[in-house]
Protein backbone atom coordinates (compact mmCIF):
# COMPACT_ATOMS: atom_id res chain seq x y z
CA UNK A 1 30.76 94.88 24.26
CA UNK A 2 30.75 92.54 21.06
CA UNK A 3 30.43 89.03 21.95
CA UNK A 4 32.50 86.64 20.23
CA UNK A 5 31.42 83.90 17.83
CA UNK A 6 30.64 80.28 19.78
CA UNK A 7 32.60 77.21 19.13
CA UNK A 8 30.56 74.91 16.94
CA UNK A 9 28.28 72.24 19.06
CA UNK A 10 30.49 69.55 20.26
CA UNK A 11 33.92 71.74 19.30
CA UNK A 12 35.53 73.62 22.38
CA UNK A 13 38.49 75.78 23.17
CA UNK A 14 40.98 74.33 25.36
CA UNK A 15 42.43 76.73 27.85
CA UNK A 16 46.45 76.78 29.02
CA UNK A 17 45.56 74.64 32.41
CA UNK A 18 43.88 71.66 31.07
CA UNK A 19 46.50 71.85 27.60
CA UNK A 20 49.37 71.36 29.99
CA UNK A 21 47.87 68.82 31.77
CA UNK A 22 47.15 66.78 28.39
CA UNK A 23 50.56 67.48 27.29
CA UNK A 24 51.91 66.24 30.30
CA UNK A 25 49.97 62.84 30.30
CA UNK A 26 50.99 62.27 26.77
CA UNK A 27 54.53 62.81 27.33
CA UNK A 28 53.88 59.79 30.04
CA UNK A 29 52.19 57.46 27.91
CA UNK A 30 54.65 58.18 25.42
CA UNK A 31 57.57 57.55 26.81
CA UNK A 32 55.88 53.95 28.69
CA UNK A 33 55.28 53.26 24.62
CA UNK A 34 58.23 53.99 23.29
CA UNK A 35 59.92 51.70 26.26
CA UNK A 36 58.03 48.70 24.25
CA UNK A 37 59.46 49.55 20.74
CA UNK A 38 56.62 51.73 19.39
CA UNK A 39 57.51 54.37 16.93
CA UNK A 40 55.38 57.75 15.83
CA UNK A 41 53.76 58.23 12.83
CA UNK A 42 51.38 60.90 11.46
CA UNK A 43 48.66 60.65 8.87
CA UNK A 44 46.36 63.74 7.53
CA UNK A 45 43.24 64.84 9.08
CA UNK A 46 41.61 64.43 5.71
CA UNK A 47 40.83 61.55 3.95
CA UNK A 48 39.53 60.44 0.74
CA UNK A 49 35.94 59.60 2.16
CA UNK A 50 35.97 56.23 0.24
CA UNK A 51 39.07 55.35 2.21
CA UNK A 52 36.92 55.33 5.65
CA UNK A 53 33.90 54.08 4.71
CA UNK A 54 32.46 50.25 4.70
CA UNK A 55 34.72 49.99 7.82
CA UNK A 56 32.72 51.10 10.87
CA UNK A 57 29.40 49.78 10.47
CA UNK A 58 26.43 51.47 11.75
CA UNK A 59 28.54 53.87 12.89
CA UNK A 60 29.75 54.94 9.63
CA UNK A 61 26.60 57.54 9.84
CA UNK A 62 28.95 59.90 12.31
CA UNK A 63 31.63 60.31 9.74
CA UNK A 64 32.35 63.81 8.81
CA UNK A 65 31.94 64.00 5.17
CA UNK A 66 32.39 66.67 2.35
CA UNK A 67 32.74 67.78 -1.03
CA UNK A 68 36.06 70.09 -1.87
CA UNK A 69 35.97 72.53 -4.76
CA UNK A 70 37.42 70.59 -6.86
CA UNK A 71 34.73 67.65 -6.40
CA UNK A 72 36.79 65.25 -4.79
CA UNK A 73 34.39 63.46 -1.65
CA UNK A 74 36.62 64.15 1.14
CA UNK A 75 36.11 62.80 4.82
CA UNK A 76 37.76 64.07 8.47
CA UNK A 77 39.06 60.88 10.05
CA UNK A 78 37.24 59.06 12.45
CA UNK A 79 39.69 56.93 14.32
CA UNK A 80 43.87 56.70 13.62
CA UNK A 81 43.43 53.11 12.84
CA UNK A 82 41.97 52.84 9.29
CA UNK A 83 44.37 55.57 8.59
CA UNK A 84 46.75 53.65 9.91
CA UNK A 85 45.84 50.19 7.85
CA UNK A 86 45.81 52.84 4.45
CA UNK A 87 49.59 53.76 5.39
CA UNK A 88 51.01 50.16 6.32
CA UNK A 89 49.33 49.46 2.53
CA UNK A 90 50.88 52.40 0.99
CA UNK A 91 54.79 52.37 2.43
CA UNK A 92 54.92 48.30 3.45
CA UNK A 93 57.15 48.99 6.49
CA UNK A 94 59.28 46.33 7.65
CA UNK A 95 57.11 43.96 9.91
CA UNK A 96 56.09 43.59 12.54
CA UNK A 97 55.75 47.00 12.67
CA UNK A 98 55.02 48.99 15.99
CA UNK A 99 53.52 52.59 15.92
CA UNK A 100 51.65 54.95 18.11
CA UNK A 101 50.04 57.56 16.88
CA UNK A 102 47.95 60.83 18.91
CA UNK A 103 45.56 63.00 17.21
CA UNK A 104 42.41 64.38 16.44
CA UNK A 105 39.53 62.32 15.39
CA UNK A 106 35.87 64.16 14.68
CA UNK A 107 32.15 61.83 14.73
CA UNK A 108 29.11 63.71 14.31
CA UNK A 109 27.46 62.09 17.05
CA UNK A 110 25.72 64.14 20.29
CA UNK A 111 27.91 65.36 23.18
CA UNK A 112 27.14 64.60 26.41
CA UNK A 113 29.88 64.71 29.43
CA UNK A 114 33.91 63.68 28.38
CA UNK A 115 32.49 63.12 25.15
CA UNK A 116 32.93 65.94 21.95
CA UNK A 117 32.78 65.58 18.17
CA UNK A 118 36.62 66.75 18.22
CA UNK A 119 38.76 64.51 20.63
CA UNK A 120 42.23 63.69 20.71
CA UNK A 121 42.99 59.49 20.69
CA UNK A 122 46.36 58.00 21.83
CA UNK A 123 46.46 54.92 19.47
CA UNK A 124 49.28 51.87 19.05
CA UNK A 125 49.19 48.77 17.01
CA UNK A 126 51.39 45.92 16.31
CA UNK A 127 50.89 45.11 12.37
CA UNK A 128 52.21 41.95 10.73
CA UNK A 129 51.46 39.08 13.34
CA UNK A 130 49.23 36.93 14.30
CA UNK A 131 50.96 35.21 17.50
CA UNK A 132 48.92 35.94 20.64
CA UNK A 133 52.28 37.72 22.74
CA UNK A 134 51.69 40.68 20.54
CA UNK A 135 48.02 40.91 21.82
CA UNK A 136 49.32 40.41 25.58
CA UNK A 137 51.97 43.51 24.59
CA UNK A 138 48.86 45.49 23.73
CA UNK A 139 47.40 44.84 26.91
CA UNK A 140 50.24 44.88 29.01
CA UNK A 141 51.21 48.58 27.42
CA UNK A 142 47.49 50.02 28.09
CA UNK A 143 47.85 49.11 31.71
CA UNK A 144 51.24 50.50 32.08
CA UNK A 145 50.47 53.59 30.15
CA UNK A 146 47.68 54.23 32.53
CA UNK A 147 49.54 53.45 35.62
CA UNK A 148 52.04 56.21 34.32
CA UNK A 149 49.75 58.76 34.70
CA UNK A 150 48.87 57.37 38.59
CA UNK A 151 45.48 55.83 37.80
CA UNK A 152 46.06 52.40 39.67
CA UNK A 153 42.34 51.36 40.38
CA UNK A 154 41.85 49.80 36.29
CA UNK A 155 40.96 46.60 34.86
CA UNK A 156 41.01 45.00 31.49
CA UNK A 157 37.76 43.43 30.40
CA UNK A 158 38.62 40.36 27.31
CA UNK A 159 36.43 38.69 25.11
CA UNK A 160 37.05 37.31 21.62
CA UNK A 161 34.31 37.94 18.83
CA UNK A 162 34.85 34.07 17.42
CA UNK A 163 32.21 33.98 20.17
CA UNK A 164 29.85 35.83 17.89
CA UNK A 165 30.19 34.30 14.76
CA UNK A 166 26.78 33.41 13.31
CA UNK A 167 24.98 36.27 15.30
CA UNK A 168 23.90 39.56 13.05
CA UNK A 169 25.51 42.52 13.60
CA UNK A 170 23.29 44.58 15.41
CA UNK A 171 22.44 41.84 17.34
CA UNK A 172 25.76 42.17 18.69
CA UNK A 173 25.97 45.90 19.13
CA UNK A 174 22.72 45.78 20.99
CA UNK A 175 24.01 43.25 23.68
CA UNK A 176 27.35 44.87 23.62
CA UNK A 177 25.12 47.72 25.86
CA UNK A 178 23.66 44.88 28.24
CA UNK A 179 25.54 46.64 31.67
CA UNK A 180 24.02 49.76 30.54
CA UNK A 181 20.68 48.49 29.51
CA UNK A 182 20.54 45.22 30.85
CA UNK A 183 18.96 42.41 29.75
CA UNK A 184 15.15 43.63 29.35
CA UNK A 185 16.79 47.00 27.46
CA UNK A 186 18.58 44.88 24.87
CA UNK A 187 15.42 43.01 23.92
CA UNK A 188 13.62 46.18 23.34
CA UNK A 189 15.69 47.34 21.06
CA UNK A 190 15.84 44.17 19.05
CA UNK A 191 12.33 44.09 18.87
CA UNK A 192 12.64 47.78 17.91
CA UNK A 193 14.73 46.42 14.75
CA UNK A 194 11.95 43.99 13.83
CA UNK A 195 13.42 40.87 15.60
CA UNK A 196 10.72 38.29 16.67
CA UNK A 197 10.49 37.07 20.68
CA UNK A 198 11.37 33.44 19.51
CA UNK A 199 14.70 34.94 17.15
CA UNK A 200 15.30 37.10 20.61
CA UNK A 201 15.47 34.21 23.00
CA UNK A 202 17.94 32.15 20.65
CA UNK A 203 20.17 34.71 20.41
CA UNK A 204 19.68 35.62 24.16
CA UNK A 205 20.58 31.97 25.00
CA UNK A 206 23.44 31.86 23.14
CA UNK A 207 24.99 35.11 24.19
CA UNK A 208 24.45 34.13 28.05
CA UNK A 209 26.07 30.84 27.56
CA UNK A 210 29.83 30.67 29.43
CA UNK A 211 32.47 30.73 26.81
CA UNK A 212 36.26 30.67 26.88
CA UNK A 213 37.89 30.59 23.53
CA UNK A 214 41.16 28.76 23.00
CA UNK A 215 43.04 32.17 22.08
CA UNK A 216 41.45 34.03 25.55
CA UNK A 217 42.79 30.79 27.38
CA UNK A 218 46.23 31.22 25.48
CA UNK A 219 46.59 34.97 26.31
CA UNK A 220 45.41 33.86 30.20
CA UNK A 221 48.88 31.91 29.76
CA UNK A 222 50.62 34.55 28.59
CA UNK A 223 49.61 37.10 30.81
CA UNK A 224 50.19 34.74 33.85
CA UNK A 225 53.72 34.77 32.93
CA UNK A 226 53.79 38.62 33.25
CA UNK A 227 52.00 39.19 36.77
CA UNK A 228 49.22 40.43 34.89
CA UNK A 229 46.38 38.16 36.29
CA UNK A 230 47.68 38.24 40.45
CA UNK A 231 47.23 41.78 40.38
CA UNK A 232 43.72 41.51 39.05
CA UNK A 233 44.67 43.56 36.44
CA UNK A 234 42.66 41.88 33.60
CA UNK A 235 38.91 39.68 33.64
CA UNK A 236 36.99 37.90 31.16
CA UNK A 237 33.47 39.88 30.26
CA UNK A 238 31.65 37.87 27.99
CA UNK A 239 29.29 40.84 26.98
CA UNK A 240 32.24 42.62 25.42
CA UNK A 241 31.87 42.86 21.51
CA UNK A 242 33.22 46.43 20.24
CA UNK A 243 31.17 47.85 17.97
CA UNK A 244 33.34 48.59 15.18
CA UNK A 245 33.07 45.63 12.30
CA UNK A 246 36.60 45.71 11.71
CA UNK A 247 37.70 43.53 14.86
CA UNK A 248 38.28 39.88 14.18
CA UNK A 249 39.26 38.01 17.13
CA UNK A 250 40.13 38.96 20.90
CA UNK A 251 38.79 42.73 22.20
CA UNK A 252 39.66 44.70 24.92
CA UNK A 253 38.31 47.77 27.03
CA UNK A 254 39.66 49.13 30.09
CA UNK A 255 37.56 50.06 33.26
CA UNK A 256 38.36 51.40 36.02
CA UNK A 257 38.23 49.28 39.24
CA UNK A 258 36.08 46.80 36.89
CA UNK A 259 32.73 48.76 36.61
CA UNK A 260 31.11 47.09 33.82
CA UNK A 261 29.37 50.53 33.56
CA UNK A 262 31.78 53.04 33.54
CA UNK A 263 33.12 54.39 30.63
CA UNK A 264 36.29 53.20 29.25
CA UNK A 265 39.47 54.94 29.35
CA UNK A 266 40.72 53.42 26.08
CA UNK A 267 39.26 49.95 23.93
CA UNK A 268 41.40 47.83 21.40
CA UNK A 269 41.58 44.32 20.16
CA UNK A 270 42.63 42.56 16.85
CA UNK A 271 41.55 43.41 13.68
CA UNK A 272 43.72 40.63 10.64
CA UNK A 273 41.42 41.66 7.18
CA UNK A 274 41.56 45.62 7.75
CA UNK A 275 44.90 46.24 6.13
CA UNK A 276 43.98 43.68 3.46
CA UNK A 277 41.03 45.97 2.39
CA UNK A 278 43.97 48.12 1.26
CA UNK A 279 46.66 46.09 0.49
CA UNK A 280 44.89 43.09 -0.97
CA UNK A 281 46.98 40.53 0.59
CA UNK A 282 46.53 39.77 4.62
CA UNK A 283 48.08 41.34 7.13
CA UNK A 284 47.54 41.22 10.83
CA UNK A 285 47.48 43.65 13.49
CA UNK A 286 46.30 44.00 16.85
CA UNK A 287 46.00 48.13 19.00
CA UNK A 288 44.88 49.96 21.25
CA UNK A 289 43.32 53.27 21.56
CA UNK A 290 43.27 56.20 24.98
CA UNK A 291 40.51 58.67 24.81
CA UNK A 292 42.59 61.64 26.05
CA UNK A 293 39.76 63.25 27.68
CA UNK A 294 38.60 60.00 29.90
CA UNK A 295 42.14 59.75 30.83
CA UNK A 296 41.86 63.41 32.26
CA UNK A 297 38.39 62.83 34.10
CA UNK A 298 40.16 59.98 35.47
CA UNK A 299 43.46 61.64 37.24
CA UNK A 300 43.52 61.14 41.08
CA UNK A 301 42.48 64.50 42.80
């Protein structure tokens, strides 16, 4: 017997079982979304590649880039957000405006387990404000969303990247990995990117040194008022920096029961100059983002 063709590494069939169960989880989330005023919109898998890049940082290598036959450089999407920053500048929607959004993203980085170069995100932002309730909405949606789909045992993790400011880059990415790595890891690598010991132990110092912003104390406030904080529901980890470039002020990642070293099931936080890349004129917004397949790994029995 002829055997069929593989799947490309990192690309994978998904058989009726496991496509019911992802359609049923998404019909969850959606309708806990929709319940807080967000509204679905679509954008094409395919973007100009010029549109994506100079937003992700290092991790712009893992974009999926290509020329068409008619020349034009061309780019699968790597996240819905940029996409989604490209569209508010295009159509100007009345603000704020509140969308979620669930497709395919690709990243040409290495599988390994619950992670693929095709996945399927669950993304919603809040776009055109800058007050703090709209970042405790984010938060307070994430949770619920996940609750909908019976997975109980989760925490929020908060930090704010103002408590970066003045610290390189990939400074920052490398300490971001400092509860997989720890300390001793994260020093390796910056010494692996040409850092000396004395540049090292500044940095070190600095990062290790207890910080709560004033916007992390106002959304502790805010989230009071919502329950959010007696049910242990959300923490301060000051180790939390996101790795994208595009975030601007408070981040967020969801564990569950508050392993610092587990995965995440989804990761958001505010991001106020993206949509001005586009638009030329600022524009805040603050989202959040599922991986569909952690969500999955994550359902009880």
């Amino acid at each position: 017997m002829q055997k069929a063709p593989p799947t490309p590494k990192g690309f994978r069939d998904i058989k009726p079982d496991l496509a019911k169960k992802r359609r049923d989880v998404i019909g969850k989330i959606i309708d806990v979304l929709e319940e807080f005023g967000f509204v679905p919109i679509e954008t094409p898998t395919i973007e100009f590649a010029e549109t994506l890049k100079g937003k992700y940082g290092e991790e712009e290598r893992l974009i999926y880039e290509f020329t068409d036959r008619g020349g034009r450089n061309l780019a699968l999407r790597y996240d819905l957000t940029v996409p989604l920053a490209r569209y508010v500048a295009t159509y100007n929607p009345p603000l704020p405006f509140r969308r979620y959004q669930i497709g395919q993203v690709f990243r040409g980085e290495n599988p390994q387990h619950g992670r693929y170069r095709e996945f399927t995100q669950v993304d919603f932002d809040i776009v055109g404000s800058q007050d703090l309730a709209e970042d405790a909405k984010i938060i307070t949606a994430a949770i619920r969303s996940a609750q909908s789909v019976s997975i109980n045992k989760i925490v929020m993790a908060v930090n704010d990247r103002v408590n970066f400011e003045g610290i390189p880059p990939d400074v920052i990415r490398a300490y971001d990995k400092i509860h997989k790595i720890e300390q001793a890891g994260v020093e390796k690598e910056l010494r692996a990117k040409k850092y000396t010991q004395d540049q090292i132990d500044g940095y070190m110092k600095q990062l290790l040194t207890p910080r709560r912003s004033a916007n992390y104390e106002k959304l502790v406030e805010l989230l009071r008022k919502q329950n959010m904080l007696e049910n242990h529901e959300f923490f301060l980890d000051e180790s939390l920096a996101r790795g994208l470039d595009y975030y601007t002020g408070l981040i967020f990642e969801l564990k569950i029961g508050g392993d610092l070293k587990a995965p995440s099931l989804g990761a958001g936080g505010r991001y106020d100059n993206l949509i001005g890349m586009f638009s030329k004129k600022e524009t805040p917004a603050v989202g959040f983002s599922f991986g569909l397949d952690r969500l999955i790994e994550a359902l009880p029995g």
